[in-house]
C-alpha atoms as a PDB file:
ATOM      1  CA  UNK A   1       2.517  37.028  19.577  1.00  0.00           C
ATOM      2  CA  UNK A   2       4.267  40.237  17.945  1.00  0.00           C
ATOM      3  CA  UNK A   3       4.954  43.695  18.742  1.00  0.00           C
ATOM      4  CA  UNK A   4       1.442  44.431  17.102  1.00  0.00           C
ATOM      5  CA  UNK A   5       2.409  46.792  14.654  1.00  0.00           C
ATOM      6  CA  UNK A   6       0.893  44.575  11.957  1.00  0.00           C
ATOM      7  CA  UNK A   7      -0.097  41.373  11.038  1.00  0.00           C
ATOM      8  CA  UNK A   8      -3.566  39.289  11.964  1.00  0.00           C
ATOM      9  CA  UNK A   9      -3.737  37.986  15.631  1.00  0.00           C
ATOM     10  CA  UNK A  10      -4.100  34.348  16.337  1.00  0.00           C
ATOM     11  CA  UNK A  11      -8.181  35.570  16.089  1.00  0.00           C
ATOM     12  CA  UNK A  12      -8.077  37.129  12.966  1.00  0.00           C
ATOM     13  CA  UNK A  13      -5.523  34.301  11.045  1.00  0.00           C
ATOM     14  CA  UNK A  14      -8.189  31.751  10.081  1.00  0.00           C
ATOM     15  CA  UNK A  15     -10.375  34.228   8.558  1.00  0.00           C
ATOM     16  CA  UNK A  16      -7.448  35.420   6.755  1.00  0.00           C
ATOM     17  CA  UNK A  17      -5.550  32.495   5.336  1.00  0.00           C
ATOM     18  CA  UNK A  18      -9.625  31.546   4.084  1.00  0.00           C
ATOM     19  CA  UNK A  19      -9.993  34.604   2.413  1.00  0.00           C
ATOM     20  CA  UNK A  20      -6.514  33.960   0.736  1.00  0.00           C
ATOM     21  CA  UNK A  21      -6.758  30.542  -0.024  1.00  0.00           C
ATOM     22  CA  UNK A  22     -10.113  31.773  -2.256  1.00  0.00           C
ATOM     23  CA  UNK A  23      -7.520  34.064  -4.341  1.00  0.00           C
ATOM     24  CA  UNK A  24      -6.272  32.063  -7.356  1.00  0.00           C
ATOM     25  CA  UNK A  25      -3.338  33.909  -7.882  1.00  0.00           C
ATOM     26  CA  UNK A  26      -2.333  34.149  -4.212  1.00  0.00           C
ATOM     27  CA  UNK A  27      -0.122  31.352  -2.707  1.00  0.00           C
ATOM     28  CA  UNK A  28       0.493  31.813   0.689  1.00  0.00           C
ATOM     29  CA  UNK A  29       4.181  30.460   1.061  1.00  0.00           C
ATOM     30  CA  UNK A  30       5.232  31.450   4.871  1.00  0.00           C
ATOM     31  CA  UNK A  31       4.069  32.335   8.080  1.00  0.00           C
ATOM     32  CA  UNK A  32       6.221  34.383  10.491  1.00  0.00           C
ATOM     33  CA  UNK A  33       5.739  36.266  13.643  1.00  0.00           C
ATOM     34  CA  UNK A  34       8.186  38.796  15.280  1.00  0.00           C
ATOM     35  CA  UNK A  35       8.546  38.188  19.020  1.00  0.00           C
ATOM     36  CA  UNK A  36       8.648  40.833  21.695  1.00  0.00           C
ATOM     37  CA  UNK A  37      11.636  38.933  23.359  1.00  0.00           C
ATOM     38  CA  UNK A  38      14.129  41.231  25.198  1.00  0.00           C
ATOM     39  CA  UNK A  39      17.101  39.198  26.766  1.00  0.00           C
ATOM     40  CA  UNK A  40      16.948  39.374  30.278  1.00  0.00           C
ATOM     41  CA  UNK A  41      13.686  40.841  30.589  1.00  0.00           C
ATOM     42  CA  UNK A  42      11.109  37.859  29.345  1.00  0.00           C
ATOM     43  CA  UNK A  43      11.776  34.989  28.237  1.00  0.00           C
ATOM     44  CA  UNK A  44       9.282  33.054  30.086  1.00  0.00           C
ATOM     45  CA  UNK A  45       6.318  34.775  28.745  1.00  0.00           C
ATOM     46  CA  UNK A  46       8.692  34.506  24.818  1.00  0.00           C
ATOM     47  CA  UNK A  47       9.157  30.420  25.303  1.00  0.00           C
ATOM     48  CA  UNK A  48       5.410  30.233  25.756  1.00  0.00           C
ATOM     49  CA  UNK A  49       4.434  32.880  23.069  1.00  0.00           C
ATOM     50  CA  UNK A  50       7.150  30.718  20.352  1.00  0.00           C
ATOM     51  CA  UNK A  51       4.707  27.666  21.962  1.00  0.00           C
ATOM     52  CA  UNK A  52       1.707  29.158  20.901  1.00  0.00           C
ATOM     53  CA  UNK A  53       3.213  30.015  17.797  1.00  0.00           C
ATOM     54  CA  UNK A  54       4.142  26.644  17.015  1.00  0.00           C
ATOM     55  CA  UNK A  55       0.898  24.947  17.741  1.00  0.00           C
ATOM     56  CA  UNK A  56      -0.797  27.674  15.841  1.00  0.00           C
ATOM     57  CA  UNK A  57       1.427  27.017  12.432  1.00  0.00           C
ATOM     58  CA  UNK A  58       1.303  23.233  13.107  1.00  0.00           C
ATOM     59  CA  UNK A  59      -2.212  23.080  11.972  1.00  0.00           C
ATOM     60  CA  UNK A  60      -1.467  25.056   8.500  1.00  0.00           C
ATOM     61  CA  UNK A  61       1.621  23.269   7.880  1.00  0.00           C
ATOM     62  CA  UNK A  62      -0.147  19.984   8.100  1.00  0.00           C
ATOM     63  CA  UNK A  63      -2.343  21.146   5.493  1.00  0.00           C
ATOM     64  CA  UNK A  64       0.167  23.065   3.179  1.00  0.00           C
ATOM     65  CA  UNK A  65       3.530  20.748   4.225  1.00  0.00           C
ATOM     66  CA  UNK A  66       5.771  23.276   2.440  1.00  0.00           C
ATOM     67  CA  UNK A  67       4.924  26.441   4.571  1.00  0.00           C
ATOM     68  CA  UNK A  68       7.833  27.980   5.923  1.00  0.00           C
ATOM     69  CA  UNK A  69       7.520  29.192   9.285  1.00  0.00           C
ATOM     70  CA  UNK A  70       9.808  31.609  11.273  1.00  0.00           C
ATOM     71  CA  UNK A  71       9.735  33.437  14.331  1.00  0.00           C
ATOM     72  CA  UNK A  72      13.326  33.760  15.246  1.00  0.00           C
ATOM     73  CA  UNK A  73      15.377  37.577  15.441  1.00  0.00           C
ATOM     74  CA  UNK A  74      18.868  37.286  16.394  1.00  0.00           C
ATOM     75  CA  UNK A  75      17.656  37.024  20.164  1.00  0.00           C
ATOM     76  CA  UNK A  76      15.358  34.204  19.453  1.00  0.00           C
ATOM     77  CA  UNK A  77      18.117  32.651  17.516  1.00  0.00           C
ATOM     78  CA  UNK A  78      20.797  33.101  20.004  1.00  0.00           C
ATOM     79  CA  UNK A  79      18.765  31.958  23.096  1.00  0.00           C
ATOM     80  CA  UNK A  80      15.790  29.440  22.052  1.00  0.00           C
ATOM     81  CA  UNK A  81      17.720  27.447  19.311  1.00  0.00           C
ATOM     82  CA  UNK A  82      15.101  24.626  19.414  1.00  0.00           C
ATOM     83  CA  UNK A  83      12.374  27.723  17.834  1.00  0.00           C
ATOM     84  CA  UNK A  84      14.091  28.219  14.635  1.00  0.00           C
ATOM     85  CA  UNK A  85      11.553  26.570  13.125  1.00  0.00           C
ATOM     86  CA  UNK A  86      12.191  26.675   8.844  1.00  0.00           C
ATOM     87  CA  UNK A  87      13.923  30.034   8.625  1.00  0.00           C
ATOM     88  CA  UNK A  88      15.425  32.462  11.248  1.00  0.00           C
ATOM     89  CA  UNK A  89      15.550  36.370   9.978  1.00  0.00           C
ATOM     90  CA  UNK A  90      18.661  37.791  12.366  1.00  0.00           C
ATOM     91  CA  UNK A  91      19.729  41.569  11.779  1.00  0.00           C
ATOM     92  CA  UNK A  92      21.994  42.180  15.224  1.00  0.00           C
ATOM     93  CA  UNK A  93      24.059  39.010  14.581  1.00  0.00           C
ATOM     94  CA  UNK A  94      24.958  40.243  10.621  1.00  0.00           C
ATOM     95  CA  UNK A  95      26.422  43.528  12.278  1.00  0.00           C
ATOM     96  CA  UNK A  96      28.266  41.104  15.133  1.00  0.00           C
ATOM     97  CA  UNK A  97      26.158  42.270  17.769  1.00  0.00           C
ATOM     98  CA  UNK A  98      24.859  39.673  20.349  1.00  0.00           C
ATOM     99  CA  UNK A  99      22.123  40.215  21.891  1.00  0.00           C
ATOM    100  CA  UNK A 100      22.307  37.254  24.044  1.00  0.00           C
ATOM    101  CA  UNK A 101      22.977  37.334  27.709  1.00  0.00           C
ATOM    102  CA  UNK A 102      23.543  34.238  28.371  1.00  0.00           C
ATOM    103  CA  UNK A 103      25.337  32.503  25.028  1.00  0.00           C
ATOM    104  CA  UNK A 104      28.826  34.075  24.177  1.00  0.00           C
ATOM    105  CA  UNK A 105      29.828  33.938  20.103  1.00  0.00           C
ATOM    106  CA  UNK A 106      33.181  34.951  18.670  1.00  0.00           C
ATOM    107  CA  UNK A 107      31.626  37.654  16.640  1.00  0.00           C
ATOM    108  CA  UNK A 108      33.539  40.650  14.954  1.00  0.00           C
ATOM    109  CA  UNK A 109      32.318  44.203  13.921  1.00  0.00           C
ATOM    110  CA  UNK A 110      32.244  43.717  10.274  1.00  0.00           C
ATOM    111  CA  UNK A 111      32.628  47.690   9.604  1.00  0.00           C
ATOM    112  CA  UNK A 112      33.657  50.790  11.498  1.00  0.00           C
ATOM    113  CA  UNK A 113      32.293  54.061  11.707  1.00  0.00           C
ATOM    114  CA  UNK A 114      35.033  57.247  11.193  1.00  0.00           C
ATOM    115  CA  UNK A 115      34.284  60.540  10.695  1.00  0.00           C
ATOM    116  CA  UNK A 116      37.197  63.292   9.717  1.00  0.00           C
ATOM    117  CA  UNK A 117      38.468  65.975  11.618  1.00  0.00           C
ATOM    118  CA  UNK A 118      36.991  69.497  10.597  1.00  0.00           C
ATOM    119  CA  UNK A 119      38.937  71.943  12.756  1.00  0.00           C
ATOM    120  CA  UNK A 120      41.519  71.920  15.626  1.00  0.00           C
ATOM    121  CA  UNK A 121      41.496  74.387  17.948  1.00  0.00           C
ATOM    122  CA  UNK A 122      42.602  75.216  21.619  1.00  0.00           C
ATOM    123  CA  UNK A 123      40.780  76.710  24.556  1.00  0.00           C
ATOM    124  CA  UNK A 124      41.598  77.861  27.914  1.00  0.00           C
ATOM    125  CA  UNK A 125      40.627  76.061  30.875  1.00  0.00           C
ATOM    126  CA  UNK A 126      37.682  76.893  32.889  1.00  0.00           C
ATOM    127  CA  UNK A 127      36.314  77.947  28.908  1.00  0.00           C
ATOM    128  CA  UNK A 128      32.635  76.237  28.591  1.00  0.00           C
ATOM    129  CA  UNK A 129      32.230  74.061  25.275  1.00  0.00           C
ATOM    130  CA  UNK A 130      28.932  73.115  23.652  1.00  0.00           C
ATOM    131  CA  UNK A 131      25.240  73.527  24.494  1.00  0.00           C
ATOM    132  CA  UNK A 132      24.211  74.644  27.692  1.00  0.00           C
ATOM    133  CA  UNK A 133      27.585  74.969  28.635  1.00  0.00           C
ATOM    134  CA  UNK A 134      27.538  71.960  30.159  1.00  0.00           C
ATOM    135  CA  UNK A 135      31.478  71.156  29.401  1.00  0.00           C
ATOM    136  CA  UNK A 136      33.568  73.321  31.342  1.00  0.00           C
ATOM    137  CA  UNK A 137      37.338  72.834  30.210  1.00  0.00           C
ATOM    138  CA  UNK A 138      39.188  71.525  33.259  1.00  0.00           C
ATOM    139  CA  UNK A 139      42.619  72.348  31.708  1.00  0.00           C
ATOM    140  CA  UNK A 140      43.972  74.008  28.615  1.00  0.00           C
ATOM    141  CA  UNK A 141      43.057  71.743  26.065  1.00  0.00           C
ATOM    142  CA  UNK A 142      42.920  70.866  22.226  1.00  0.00           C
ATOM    143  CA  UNK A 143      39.479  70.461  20.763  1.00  0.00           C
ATOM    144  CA  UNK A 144      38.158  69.038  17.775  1.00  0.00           C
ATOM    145  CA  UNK A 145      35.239  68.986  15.566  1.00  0.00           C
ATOM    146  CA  UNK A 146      33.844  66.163  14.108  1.00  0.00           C
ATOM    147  CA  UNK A 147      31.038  66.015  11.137  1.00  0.00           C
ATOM    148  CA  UNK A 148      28.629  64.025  12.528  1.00  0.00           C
ATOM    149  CA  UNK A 149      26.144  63.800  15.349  1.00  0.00           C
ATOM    150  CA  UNK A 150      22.960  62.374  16.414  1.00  0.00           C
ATOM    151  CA  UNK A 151      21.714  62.114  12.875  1.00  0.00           C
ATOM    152  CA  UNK A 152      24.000  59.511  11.976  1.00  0.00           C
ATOM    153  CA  UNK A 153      23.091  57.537  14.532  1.00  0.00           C
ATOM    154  CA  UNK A 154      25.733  59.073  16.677  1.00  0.00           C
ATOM    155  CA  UNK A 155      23.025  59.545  19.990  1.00  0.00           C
ATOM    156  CA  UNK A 156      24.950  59.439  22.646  1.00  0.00           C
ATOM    157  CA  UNK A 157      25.051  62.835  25.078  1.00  0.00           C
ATOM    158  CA  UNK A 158      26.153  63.213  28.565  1.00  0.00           C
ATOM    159  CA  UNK A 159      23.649  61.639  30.967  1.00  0.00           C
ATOM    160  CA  UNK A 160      24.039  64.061  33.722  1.00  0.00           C
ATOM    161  CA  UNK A 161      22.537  67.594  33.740  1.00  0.00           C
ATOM    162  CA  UNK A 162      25.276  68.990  36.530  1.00  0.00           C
ATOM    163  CA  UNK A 163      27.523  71.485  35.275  1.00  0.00           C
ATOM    164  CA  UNK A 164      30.927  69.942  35.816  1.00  0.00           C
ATOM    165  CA  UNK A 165      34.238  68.915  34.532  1.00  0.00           C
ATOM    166  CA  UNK A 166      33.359  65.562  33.768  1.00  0.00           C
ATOM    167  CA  UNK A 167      30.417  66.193  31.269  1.00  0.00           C
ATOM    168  CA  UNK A 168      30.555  64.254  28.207  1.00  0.00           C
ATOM    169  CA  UNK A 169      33.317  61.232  29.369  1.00  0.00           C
ATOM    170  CA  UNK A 170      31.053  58.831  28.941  1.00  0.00           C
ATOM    171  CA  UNK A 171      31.641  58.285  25.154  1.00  0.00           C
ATOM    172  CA  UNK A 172      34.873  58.609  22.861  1.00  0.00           C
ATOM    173  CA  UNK A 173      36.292  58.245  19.882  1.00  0.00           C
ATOM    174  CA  UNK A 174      39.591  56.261  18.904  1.00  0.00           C
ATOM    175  CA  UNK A 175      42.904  57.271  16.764  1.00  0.00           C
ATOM    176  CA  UNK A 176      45.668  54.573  16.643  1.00  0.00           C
ATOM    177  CA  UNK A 177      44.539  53.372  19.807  1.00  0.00           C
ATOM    178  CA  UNK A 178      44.346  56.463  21.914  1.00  0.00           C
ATOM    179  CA  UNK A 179      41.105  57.452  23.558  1.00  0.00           C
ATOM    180  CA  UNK A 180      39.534  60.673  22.270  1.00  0.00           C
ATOM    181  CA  UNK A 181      36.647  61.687  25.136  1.00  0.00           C
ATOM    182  CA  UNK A 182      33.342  63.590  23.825  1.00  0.00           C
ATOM    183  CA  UNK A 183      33.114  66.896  25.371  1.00  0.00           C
ATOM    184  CA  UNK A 184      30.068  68.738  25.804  1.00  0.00           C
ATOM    185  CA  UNK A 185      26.503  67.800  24.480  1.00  0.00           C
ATOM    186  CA  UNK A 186      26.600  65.703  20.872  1.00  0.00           C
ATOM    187  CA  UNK A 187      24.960  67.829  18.540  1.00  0.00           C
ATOM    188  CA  UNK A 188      22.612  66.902  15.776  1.00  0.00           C
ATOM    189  CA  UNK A 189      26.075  67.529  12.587  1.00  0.00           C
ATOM    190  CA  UNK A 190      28.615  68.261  14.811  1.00  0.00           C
ATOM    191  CA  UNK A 191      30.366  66.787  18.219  1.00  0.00           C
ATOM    192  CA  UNK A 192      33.727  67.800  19.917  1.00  0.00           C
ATOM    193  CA  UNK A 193      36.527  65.414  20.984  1.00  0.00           C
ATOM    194  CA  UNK A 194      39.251  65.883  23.693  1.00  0.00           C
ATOM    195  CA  UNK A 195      42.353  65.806  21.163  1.00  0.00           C
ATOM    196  CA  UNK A 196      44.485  67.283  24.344  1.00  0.00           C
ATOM    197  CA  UNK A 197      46.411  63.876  24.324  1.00  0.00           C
ATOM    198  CA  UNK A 198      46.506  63.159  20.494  1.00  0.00           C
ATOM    199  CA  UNK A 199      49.059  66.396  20.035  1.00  0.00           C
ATOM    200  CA  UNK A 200      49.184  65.202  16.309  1.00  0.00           C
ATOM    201  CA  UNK A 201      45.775  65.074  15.325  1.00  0.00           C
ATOM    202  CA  UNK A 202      45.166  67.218  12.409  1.00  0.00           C
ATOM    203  CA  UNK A 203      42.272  68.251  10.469  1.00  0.00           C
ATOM    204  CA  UNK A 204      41.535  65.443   7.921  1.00  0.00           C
ATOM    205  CA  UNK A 205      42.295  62.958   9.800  1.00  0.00           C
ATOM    206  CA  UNK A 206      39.886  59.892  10.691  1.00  0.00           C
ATOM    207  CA  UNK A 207      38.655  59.327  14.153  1.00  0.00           C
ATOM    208  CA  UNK A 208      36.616  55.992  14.671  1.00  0.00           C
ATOM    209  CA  UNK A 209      33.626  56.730  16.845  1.00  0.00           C
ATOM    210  CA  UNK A 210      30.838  54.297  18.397  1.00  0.00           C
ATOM    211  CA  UNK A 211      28.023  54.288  16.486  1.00  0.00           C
ATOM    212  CA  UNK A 212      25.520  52.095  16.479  1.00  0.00           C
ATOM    213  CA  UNK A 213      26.336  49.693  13.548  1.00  0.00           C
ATOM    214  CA  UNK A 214      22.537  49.393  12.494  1.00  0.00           C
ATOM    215  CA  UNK A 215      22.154  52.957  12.498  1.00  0.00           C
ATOM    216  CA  UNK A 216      21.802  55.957   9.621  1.00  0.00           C
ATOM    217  CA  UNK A 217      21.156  53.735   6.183  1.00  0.00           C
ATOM    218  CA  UNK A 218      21.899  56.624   4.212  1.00  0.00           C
ATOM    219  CA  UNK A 219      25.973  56.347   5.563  1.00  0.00           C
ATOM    220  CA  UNK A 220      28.262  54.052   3.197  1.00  0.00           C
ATOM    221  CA  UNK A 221      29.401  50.924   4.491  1.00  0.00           C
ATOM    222  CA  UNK A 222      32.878  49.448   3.021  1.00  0.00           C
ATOM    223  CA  UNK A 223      32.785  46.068   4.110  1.00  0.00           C
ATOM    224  CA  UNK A 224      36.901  44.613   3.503  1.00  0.00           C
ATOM    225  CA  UNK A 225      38.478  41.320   3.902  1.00  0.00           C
ATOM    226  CA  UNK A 226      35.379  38.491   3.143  1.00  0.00           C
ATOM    227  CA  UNK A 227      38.215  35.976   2.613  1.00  0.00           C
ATOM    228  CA  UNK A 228      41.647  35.424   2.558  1.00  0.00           C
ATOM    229  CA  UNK A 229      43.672  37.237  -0.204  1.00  0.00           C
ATOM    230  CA  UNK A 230      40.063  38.933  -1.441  1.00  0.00           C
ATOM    231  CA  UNK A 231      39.192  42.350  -0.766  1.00  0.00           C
ATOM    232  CA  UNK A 232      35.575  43.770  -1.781  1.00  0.00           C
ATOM    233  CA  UNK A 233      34.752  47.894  -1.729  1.00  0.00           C
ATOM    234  CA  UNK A 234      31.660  49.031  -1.989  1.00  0.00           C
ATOM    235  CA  UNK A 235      29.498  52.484  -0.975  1.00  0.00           C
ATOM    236  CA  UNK A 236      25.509  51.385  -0.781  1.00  0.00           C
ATOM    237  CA  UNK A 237      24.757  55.927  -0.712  1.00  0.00           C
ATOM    238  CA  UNK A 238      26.322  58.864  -1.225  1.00  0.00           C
ATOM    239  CA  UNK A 239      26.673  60.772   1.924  1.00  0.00           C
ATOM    240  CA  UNK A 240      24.968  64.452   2.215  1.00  0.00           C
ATOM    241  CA  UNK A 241      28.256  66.111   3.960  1.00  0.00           C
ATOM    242  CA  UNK A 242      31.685  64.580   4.376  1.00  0.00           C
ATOM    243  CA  UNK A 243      30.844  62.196   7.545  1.00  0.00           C
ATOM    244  CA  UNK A 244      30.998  58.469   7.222  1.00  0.00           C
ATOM    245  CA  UNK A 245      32.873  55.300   7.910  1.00  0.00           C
END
C-alpha cells in the first residue's frame, strides 16, 4: 500500500502480527500505512489502495477492537475524508500548506523564513553576478547578500541555462512589501537579491524569503500569536551562522 520503504506487505502482515502476538511483553496497539497519493496524479489507484487497506485492518480490528488504524497524510486527509479511519498523521496542513487540489482551506503560514542582509554593494550593468555567470546585470544596480542558500532549504535556482538578463526572476524575497528578485544561481550559504528598488536596504536588515516551511530542522522557528492577547517565543536549535527566520 506504502511507498515501500518499510513496513510488512499485505503478504508478510499475518506472519508478523503472529509472531508478535507470541511476545508477552509486546502489545501491538496500531496499524498504519503511508499512501503513495499525489493530488492530481492518482487517486484512483489511492481510493482503492485506502480500500484494501481497510478490509485488510478490518479483520485485526475485529479481533483486537481497540486497534487504531491510520492511513491518512495531509493529502489523504484533505481529499478522502471518509479514510480517516481512527487517527490521521498530517505534516503539510500543521505548516498551512494544502496539498489538495480540489478542497480550498483558510490556512495561514504559521512562521516566516528571514535571513539578514550581509553586504550591499553596487555593480555596473552588463557586470555578470554569480556562478556561471549566468546573471548579467541589465542596469546599474544594488546587490545584496543574503546568508543562506540551498542548505536551508532555500533550493530554488534559475531554471533556464541561457545566459540572459532575466536569469534568476523566478524567485524573490520581500521587505515591507517590496519585491526583492534573486539574481544569479542560489548558492549552497549565500544568494544575491536585486535591492536596486529597496534604495534603503541596509546591511542587517531582514529580508523574508520563500522557503519551504518543512525544510532545514536545524533553523529556529518562533511561532507568535497562538491566541488573542498571548504571545509564545521559542528557538527549537541554535543556528550554525547568522541565517534564520
Amino acid at each position: 500500500f506504502g511507498l515501500g520503504r518499510w513496513g510488512a506487505s499485505p503478504r508478510q502482515l499475518p506472519r508478523l502480527m503472529s509472531d508478535l502476538a507470541r511476545l508477552k511483553r509486546v502489545k501491538v496497539e496500531g496499524l498504519s500505512t503511508h499512501i503513495d497519493y499525489v493530488p492530481g496524479k492518482n487517486a484512483v489507484e489511492a481510493e482503492e489502495k485506502l480500500g484494501a487497506f481497510k478490509r485488510l485492518a478490518a479483520g485485526y480490528k475485529k479481533k483486537n477492537p481497540g486497534l487504531l488504524v491510520h492511513a491518512a497524510n495531509s493529502a489523504v486527509f484533505m481529499d478522502f475524508p471518509h479514510r480517516q479511519f481512527d487517527m490521521v498523521c498530517v505534516g503539510n496542513l500543521l505548516y498551512g500548506i494544502n496539498p489538495s487540489k480540489s478542497r480550498p482551506a483558510p490556512l495561514k503560514s504559521p512562521w516566516r523564513f528571514q535571513a539578514r542582509v550581509l553586504s550591499v554593494r553596487e555593480v555596473r550593468k552588463g557586470a555578470s553576478i554569480g556562478y556561471a555567470s549566468e546573471y548579467l546585470a541589465p542596469r546599474k544596480m544594488r546587490i545584496a547578500t543574503l546568508p543562506v542558500g540551498y542548505a536551508d532549504g532555500l533550493t530554488m535556482e534559475p531554471a533556464e541555462r541561457l545566459i540572459g538578463f532575466g536569469s534568476g526572476h523566478q524567485y524573490w524575497g520581500m521587505r515591507q512589501g517590496v519585491k526583492l528578485p534573486f539574481v544569479g544561481r542560489c548558492g549552497m550559504s549565500h544568494v544575491l537579491i536585486d535591492a536596486t528598488d529597496a534604495p534603503d536596504l541596509a546591511v542587517g536588515d531582514a529580508v523574508a524569503l520563500p522557503v519551504r516551511r518543512t525544510a532545514a530542522a536545524r533553523l529556529p522557528r518562533v511561532y507568535l500569536e497562538l491566541l488573542p492577547g498571548l504571545f509564545f517565543h521559542r528557538s527549537s536549535a541554535r543556528l550554525q551562522r547568522p541565517a534564520g527566520p
